[in-house]
PDB file of N, CA and C in Angstrom:
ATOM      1  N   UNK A   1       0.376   9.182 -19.154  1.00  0.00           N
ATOM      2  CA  UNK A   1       0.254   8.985 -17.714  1.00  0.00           C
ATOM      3  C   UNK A   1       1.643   8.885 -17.112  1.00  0.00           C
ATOM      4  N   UNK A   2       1.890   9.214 -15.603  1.00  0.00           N
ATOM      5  CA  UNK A   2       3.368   9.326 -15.182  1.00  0.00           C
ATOM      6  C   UNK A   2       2.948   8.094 -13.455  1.00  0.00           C
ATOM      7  N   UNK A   3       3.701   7.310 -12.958  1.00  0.00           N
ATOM      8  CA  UNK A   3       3.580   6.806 -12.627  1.00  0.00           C
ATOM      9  C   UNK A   3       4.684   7.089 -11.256  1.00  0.00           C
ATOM     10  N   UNK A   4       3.771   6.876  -9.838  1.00  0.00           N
ATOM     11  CA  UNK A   4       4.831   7.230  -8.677  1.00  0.00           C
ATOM     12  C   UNK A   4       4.959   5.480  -8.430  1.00  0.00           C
ATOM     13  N   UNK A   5       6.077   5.714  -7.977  1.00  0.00           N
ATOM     14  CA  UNK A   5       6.218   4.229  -7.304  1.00  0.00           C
ATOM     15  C   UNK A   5       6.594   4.440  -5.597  1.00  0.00           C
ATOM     16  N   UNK A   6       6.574   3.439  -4.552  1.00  0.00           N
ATOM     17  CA  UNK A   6       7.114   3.328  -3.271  1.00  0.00           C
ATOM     18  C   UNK A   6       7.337   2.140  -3.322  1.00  0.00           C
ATOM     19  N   UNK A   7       8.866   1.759  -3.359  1.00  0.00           N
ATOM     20  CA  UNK A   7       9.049   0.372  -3.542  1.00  0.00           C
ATOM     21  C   UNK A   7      10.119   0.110  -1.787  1.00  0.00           C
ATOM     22  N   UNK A   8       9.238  -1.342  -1.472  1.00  0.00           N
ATOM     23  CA  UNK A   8      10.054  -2.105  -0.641  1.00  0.00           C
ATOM     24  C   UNK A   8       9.993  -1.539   0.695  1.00  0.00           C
ATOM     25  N   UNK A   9       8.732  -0.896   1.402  1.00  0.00           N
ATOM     26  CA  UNK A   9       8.581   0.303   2.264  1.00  0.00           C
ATOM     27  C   UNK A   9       8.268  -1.107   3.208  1.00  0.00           C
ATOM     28  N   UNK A  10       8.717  -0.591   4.511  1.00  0.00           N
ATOM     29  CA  UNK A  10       9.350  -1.793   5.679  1.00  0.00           C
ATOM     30  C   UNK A  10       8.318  -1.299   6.725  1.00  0.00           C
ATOM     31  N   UNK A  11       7.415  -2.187   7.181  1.00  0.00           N
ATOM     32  CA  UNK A  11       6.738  -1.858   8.723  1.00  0.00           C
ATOM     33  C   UNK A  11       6.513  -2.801   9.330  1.00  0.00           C
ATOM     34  N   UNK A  12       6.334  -2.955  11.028  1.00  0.00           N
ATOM     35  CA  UNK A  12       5.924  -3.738  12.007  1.00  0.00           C
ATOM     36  C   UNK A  12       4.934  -3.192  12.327  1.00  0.00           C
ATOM     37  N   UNK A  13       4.180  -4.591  12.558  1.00  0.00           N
ATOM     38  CA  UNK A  13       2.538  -4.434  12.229  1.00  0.00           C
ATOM     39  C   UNK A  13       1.871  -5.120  12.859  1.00  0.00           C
ATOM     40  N   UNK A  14       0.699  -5.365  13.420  1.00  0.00           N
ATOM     41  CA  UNK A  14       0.271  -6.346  14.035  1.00  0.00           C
ATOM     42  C   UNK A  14      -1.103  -7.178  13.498  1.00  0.00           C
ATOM     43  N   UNK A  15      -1.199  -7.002  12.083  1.00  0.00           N
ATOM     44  CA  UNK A  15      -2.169  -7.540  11.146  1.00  0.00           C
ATOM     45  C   UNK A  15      -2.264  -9.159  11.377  1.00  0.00           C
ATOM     46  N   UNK A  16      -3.379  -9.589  11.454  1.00  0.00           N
ATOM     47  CA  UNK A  16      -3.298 -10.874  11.584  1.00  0.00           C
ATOM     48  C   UNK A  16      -4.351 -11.701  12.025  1.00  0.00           C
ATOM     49  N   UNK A  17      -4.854 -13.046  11.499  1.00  0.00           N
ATOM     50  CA  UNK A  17      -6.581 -13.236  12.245  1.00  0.00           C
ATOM     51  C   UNK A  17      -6.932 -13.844  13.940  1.00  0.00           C
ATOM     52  N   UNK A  18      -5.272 -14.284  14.148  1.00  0.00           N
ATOM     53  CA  UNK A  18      -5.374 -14.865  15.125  1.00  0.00           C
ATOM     54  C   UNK A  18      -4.496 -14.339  16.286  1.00  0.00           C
ATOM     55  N   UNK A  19      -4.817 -14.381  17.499  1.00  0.00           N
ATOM     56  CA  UNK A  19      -4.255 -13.955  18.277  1.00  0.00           C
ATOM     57  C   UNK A  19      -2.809 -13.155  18.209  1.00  0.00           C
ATOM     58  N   UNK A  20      -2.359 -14.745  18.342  1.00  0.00           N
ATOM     59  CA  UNK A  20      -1.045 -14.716  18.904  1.00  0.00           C
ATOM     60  C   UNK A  20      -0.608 -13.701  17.763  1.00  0.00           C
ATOM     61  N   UNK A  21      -0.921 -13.495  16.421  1.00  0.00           N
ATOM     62  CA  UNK A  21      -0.113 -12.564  15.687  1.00  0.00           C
ATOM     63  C   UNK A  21      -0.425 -11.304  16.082  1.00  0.00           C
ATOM     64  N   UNK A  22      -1.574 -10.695  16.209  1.00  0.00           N
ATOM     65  CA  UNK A  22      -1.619  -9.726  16.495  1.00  0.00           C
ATOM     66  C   UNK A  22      -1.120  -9.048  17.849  1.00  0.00           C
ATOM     67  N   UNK A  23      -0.588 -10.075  18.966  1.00  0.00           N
ATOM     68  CA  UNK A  23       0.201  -9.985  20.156  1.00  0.00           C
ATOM     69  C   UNK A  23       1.357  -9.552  19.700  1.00  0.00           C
ATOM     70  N   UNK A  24       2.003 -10.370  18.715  1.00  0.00           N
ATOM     71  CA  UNK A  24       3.345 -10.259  18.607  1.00  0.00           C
ATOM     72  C   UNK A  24       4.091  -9.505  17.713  1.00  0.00           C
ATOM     73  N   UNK A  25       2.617  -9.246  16.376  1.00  0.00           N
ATOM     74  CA  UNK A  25       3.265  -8.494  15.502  1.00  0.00           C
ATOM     75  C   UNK A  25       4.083  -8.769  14.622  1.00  0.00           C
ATOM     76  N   UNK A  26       4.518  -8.592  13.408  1.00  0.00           N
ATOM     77  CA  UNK A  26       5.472  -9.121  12.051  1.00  0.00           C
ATOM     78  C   UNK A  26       5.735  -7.950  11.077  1.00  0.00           C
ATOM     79  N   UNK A  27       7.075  -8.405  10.472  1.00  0.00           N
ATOM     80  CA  UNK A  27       7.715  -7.328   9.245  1.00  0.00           C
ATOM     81  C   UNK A  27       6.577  -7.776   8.069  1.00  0.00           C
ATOM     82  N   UNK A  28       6.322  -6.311   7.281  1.00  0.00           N
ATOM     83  CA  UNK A  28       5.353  -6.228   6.365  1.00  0.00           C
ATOM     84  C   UNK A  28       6.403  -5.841   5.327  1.00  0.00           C
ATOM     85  N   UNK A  29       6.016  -6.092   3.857  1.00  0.00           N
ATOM     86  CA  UNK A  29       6.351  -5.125   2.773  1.00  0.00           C
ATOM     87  C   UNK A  29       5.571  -4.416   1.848  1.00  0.00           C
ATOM     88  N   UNK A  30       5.632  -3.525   1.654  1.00  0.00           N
ATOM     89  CA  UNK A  30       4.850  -2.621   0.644  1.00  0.00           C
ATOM     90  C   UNK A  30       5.185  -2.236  -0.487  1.00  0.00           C
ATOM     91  N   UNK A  31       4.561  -2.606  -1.967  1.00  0.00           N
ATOM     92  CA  UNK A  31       4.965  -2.048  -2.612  1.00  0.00           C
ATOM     93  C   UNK A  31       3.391  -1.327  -3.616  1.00  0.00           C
ATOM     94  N   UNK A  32       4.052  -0.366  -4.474  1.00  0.00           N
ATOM     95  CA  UNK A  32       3.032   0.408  -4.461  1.00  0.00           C
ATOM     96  C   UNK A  32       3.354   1.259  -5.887  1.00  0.00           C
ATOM     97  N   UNK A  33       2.268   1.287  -6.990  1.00  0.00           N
ATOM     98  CA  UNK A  33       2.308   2.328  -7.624  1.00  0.00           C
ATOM     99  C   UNK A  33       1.143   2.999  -7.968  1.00  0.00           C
ATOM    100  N   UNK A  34       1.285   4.184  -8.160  1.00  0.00           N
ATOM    101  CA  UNK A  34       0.113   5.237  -8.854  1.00  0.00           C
ATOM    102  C   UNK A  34       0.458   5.552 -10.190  1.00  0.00           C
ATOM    103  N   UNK A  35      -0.591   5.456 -10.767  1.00  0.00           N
ATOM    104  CA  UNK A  35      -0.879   6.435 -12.439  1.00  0.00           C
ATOM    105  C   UNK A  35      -1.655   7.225 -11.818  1.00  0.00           C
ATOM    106  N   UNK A  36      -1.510   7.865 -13.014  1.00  0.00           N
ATOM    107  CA  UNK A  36      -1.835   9.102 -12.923  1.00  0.00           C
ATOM    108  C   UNK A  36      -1.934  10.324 -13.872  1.00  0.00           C
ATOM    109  N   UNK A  37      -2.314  10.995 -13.731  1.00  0.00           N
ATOM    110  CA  UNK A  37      -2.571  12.801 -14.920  1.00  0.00           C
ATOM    111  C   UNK A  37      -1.462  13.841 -14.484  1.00  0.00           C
ATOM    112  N   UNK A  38      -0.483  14.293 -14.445  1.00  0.00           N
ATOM    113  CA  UNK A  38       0.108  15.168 -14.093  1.00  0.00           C
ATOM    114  C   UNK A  38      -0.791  16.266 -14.908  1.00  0.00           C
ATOM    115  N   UNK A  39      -0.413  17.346 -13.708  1.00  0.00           N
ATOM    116  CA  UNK A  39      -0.934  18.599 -14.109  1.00  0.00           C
ATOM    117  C   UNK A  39      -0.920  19.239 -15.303  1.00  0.00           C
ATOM    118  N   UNK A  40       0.242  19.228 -15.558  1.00  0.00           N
ATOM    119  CA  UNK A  40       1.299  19.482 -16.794  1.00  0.00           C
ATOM    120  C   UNK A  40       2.595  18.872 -17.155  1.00  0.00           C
ATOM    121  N   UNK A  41       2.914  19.055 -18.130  1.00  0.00           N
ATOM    122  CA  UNK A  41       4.175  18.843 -18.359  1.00  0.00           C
ATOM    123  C   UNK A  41       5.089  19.154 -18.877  1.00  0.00           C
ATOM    124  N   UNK A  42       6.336  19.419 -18.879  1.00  0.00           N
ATOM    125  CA  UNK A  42       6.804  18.028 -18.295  1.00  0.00           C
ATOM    126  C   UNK A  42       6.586  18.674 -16.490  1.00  0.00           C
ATOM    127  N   UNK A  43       6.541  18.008 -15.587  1.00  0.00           N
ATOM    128  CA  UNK A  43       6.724  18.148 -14.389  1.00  0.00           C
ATOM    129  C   UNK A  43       7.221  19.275 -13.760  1.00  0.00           C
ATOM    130  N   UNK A  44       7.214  20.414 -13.157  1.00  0.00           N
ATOM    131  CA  UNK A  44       8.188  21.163 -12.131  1.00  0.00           C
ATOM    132  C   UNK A  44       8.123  21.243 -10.800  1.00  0.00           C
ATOM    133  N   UNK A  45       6.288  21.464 -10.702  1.00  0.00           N
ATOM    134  CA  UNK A  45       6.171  21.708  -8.973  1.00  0.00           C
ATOM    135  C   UNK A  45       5.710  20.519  -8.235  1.00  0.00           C
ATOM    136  N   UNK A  46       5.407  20.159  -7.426  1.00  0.00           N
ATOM    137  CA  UNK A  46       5.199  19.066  -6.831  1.00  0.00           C
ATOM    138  C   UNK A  46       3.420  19.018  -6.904  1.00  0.00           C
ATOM    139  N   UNK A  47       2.945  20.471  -7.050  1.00  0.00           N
ATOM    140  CA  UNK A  47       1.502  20.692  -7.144  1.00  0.00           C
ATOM    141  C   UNK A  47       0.808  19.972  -8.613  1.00  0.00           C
ATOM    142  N   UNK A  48       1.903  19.971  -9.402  1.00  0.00           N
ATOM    143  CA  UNK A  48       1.639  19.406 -10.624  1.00  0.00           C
ATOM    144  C   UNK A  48       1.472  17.483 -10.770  1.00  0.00           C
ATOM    145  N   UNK A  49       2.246  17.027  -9.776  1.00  0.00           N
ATOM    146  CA  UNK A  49       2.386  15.197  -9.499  1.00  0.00           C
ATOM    147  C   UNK A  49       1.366  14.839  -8.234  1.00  0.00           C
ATOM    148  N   UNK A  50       1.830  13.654  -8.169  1.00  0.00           N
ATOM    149  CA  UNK A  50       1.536  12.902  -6.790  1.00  0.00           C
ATOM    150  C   UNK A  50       2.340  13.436  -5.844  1.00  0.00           C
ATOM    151  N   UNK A  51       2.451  13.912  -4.673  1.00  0.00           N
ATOM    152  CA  UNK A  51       3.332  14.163  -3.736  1.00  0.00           C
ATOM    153  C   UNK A  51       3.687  12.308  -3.379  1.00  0.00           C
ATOM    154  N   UNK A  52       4.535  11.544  -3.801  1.00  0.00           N
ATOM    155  CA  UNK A  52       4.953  10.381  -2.636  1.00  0.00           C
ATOM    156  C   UNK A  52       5.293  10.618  -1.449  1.00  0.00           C
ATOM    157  N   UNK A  53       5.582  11.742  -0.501  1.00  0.00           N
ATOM    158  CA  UNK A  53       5.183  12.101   0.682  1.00  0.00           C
ATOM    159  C   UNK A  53       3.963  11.576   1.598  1.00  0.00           C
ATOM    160  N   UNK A  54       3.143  11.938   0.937  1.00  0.00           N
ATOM    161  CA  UNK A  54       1.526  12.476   1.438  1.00  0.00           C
ATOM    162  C   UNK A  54       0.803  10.697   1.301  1.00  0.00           C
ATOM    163  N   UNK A  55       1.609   9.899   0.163  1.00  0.00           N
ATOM    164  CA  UNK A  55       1.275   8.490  -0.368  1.00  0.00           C
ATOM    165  C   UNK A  55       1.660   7.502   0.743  1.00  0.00           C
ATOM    166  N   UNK A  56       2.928   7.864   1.239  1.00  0.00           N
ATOM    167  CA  UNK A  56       3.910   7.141   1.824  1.00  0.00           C
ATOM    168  C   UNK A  56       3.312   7.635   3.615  1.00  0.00           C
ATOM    169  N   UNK A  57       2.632   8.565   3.619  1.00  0.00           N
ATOM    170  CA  UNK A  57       2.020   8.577   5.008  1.00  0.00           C
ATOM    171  C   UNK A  57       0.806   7.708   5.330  1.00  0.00           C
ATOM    172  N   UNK A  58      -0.244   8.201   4.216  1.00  0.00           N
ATOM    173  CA  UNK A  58      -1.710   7.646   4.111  1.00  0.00           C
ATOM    174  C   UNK A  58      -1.007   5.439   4.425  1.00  0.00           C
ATOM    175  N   UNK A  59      -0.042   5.091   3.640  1.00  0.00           N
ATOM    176  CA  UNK A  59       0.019   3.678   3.709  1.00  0.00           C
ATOM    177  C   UNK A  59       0.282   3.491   4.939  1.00  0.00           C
ATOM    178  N   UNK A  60       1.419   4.425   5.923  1.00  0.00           N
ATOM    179  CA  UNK A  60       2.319   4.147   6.731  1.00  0.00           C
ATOM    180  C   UNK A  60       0.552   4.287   8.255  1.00  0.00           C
ATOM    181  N   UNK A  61      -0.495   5.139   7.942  1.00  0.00           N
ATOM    182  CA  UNK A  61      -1.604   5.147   8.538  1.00  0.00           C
ATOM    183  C   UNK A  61      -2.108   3.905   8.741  1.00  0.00           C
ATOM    184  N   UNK A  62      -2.472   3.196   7.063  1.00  0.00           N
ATOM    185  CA  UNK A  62      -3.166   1.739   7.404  1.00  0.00           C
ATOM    186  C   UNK A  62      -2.143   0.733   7.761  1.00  0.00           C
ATOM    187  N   UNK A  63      -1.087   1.095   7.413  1.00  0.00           N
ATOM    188  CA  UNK A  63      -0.315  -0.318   8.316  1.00  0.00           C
ATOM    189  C   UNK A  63       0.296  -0.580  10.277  1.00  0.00           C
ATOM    190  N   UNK A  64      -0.739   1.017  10.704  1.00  0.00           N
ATOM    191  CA  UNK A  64      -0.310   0.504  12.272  1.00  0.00           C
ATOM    192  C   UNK A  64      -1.638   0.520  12.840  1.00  0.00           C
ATOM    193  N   UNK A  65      -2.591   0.819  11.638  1.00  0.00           N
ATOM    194  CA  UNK A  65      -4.279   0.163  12.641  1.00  0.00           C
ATOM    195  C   UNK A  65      -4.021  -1.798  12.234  1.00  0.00           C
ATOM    196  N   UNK A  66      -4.350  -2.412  13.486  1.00  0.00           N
ATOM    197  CA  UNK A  66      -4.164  -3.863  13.270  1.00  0.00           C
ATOM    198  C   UNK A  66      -5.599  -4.309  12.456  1.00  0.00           C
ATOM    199  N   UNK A  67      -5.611  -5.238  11.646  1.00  0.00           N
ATOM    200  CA  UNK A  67      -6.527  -5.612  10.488  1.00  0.00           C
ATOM    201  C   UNK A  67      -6.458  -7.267  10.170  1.00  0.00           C
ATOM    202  N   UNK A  68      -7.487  -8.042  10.764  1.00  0.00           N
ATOM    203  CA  UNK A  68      -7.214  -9.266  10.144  1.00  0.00           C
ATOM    204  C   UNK A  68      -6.763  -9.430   9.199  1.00  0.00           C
ATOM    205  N   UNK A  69      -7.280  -9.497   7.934  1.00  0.00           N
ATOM    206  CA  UNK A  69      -6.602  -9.421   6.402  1.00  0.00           C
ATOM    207  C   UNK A  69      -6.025  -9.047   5.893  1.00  0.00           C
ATOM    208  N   UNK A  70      -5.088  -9.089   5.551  1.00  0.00           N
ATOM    209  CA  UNK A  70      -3.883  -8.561   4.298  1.00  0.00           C
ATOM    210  C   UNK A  70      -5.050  -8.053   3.120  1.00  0.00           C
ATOM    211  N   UNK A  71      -6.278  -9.057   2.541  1.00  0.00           N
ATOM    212  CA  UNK A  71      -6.437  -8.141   1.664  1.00  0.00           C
ATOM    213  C   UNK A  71      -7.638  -6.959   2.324  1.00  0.00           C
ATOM    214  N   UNK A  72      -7.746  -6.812   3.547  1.00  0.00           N
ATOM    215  CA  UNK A  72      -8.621  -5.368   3.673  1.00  0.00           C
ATOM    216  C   UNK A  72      -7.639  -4.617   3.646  1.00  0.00           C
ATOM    217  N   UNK A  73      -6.076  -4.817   3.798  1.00  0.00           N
ATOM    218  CA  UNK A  73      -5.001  -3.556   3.928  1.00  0.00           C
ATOM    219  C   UNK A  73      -5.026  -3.111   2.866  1.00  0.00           C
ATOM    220  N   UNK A  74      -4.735  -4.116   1.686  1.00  0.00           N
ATOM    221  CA  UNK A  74      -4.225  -3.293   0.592  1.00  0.00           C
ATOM    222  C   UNK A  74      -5.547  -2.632  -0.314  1.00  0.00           C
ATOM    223  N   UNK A  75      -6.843  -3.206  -0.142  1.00  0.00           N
ATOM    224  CA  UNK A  75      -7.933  -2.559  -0.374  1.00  0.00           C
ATOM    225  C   UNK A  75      -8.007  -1.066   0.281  1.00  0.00           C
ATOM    226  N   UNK A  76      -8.276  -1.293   1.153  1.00  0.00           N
ATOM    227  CA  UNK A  76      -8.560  -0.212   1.787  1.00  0.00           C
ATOM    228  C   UNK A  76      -7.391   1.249   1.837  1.00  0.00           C
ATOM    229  N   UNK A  77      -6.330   0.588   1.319  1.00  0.00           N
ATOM    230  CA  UNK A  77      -5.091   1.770   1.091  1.00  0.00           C
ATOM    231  C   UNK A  77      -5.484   2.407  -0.633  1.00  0.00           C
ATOM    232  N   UNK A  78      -5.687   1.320  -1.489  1.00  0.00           N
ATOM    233  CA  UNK A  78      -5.574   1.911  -2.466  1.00  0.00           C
ATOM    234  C   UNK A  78      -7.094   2.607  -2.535  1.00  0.00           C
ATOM    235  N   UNK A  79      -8.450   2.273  -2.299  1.00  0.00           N
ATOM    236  CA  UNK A  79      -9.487   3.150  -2.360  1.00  0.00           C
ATOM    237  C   UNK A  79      -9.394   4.354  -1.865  1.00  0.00           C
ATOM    238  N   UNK A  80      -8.433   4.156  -0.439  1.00  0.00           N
ATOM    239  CA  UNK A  80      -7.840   5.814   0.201  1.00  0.00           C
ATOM    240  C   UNK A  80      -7.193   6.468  -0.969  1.00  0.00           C
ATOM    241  N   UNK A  81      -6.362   5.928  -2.067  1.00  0.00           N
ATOM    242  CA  UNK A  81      -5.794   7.199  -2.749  1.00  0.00           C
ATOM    243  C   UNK A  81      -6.557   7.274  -3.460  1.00  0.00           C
ATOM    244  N   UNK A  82      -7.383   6.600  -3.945  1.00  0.00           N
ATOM    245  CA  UNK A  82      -7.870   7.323  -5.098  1.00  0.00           C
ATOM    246  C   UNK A  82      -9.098   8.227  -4.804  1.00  0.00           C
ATOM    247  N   UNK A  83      -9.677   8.590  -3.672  1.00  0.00           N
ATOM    248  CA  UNK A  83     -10.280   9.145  -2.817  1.00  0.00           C
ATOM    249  C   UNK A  83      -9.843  10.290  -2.503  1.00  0.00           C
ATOM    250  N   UNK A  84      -8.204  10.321  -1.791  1.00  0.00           N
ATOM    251  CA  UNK A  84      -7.742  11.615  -1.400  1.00  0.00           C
ATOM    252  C   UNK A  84      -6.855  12.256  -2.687  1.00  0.00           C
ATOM    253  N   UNK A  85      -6.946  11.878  -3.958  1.00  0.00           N
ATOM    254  CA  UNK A  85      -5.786  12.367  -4.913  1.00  0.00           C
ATOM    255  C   UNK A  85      -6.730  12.164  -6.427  1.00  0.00           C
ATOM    256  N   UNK A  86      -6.837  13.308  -6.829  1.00  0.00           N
ATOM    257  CA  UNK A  86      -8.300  12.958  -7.813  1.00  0.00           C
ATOM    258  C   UNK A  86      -7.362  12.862  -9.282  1.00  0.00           C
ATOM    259  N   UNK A  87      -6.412  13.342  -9.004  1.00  0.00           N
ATOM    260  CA  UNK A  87      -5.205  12.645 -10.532  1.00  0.00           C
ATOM    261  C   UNK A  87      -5.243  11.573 -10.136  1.00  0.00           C
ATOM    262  N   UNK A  88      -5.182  10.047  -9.739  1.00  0.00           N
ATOM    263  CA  UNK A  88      -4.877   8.997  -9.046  1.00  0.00           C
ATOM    264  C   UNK A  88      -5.263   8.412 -10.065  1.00  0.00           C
ATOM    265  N   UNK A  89      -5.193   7.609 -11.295  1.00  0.00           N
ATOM    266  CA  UNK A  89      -6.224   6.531 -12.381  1.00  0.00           C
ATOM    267  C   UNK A  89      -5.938   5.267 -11.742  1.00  0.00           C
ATOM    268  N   UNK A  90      -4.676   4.724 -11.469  1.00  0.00           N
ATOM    269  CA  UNK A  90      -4.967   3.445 -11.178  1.00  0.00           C
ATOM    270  C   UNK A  90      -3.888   2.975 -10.509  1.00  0.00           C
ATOM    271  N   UNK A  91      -3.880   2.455  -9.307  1.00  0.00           N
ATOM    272  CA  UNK A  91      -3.328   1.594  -8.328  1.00  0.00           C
ATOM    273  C   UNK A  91      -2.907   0.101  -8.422  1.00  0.00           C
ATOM    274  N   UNK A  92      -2.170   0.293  -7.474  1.00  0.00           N
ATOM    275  CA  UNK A  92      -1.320  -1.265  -8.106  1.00  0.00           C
ATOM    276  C   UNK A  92      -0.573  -1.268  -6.599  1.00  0.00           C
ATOM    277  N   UNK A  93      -0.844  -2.214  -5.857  1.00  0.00           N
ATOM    278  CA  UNK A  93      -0.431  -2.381  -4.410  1.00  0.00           C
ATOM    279  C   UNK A  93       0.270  -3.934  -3.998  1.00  0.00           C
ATOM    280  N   UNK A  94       0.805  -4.595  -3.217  1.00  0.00           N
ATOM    281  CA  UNK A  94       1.065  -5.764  -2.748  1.00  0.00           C
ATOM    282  C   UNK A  94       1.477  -5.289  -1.703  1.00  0.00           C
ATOM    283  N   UNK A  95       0.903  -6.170  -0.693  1.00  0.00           N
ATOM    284  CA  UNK A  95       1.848  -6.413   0.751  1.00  0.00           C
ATOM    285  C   UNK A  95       1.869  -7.709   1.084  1.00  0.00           C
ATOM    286  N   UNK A  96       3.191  -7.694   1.613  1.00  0.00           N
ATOM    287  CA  UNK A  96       3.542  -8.559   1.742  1.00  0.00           C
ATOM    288  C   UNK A  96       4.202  -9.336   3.336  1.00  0.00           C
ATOM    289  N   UNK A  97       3.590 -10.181   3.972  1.00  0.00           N
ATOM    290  CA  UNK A  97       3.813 -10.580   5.314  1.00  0.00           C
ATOM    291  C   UNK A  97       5.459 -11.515   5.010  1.00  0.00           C
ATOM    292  N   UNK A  98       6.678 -10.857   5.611  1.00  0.00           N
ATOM    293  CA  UNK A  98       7.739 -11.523   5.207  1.00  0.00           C
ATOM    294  C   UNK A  98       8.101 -12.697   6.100  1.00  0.00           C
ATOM    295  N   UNK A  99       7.802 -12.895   7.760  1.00  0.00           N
ATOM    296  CA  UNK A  99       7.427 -14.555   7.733  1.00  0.00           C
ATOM    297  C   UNK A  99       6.649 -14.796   8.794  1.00  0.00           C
ATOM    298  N   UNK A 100       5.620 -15.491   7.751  1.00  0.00           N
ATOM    299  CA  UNK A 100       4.593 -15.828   8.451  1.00  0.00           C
ATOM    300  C   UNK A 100       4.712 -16.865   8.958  1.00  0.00           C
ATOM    301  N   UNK A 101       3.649 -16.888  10.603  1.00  0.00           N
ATOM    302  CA  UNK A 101       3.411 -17.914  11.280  1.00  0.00           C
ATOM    303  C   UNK A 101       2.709 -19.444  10.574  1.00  0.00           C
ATOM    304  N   UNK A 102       3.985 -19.723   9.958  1.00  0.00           N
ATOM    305  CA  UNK A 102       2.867 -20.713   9.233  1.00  0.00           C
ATOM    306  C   UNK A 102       4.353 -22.379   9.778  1.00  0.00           C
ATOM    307  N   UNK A 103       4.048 -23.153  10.238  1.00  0.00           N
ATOM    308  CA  UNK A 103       4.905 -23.837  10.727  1.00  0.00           C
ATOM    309  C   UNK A 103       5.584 -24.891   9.443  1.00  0.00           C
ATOM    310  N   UNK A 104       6.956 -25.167   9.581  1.00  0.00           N
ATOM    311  CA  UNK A 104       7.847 -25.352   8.726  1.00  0.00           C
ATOM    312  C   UNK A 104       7.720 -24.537   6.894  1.00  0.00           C
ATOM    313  N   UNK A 105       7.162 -23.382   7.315  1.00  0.00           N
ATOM    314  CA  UNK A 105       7.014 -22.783   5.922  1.00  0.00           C
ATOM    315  C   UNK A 105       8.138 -21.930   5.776  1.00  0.00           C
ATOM    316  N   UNK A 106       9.396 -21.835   4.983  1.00  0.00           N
ATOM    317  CA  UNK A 106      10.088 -20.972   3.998  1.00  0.00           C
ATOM    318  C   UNK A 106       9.333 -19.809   3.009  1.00  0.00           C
ATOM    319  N   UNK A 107       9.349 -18.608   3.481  1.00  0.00           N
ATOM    320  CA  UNK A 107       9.027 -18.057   2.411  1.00  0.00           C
ATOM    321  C   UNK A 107       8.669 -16.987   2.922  1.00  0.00           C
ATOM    322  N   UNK A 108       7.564 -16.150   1.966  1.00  0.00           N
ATOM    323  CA  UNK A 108       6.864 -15.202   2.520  1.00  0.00           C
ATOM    324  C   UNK A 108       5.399 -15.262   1.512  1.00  0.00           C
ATOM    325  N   UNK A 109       4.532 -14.188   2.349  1.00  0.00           N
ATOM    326  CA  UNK A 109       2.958 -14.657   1.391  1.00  0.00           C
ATOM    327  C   UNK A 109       2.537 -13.105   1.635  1.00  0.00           C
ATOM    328  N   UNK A 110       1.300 -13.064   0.833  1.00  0.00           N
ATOM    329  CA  UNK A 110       1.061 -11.482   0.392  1.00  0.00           C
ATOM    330  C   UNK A 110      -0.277 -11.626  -0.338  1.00  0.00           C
ATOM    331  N   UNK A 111      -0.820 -10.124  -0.851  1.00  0.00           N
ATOM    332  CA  UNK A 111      -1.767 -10.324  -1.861  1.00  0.00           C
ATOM    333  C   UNK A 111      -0.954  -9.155  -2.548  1.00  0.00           C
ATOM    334  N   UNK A 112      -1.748  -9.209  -3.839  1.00  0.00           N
ATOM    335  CA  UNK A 112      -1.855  -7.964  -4.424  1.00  0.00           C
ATOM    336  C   UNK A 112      -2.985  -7.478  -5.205  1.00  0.00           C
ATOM    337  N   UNK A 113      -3.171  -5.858  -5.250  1.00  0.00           N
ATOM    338  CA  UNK A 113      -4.949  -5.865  -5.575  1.00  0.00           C
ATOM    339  C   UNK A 113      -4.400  -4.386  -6.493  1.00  0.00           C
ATOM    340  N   UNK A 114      -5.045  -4.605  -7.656  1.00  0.00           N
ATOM    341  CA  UNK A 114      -4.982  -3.524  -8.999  1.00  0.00           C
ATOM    342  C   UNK A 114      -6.367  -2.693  -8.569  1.00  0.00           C
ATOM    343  N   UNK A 115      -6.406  -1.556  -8.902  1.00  0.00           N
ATOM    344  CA  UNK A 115      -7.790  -0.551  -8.712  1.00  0.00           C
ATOM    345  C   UNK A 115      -8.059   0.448  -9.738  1.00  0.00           C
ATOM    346  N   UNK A 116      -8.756   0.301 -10.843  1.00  0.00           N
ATOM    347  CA  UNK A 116      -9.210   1.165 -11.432  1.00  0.00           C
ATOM    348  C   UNK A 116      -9.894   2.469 -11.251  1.00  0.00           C
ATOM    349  N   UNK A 117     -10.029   4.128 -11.512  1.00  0.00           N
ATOM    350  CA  UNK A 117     -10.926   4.714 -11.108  1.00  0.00           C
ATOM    351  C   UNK A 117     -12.042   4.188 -12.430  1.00  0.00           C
ATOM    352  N   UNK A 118     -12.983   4.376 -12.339  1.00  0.00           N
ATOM    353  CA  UNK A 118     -14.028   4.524 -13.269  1.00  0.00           C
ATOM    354  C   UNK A 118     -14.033   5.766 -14.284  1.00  0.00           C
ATOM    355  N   UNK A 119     -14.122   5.729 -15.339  1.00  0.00           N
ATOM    356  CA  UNK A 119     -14.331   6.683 -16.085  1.00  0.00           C
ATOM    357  C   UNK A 119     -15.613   7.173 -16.870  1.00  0.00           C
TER     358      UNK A 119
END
């Protein structure tokens, strides 16, 4: 299996359950990998991999529809690839809200959600 990664992918977003966040909006992080079947190998055409192009759009889609939950984002991104990319075996996602409205909190908070296809 060959594995794409998108690491550390930066968006403003307006995800959030309560108002005021979704008014105001916050920096997200994404990180992201695919397994996968390459066509062949070793690798030459891009017809043969994952395009991370085509990966890096579909995420950049669910992160400017606004979504209460962090985890319907990263659900709902990784069922999209493995949906639109039938090499896709298994997903591996986190996002991550870098600071949240959470009062005197340091830090940042996130989920992360693994996705198997079925075999």
């Amino acid at each position: 299996m060959l594995t794409i990664e998108l690491s550390r992918l930066r968006f403003f977003a307006r995800h959030g359950l309560y108002k005021e966040e979704q008014a105001l909006g916050a920096e997200y992080e994404v990180n992201l990998s695919v397994l996968h079947h390459p066509g062949v190998l070793p690798v030459r055409h891009i017809e043969d991999t994952l395009d991370y192009t085509a990966v890096y759009l579909l995420v950049k889609e669910h992160m400017q529809k606004p979504t209460p939950l962090l985890e319907t984002v990263a659900t709902n991104i990784a069922q999209e690839i493995l949906t639109k990319f039938s090499q896709a075996e298994e997903i591996k996602i986190t996002v991550t809200k870098i600071h949240p409205p959470i009062i005197a909190f340091e830090g940042s908070v996130g989920v992360s959600y693994v996705l198997k296809r079925n075999i």
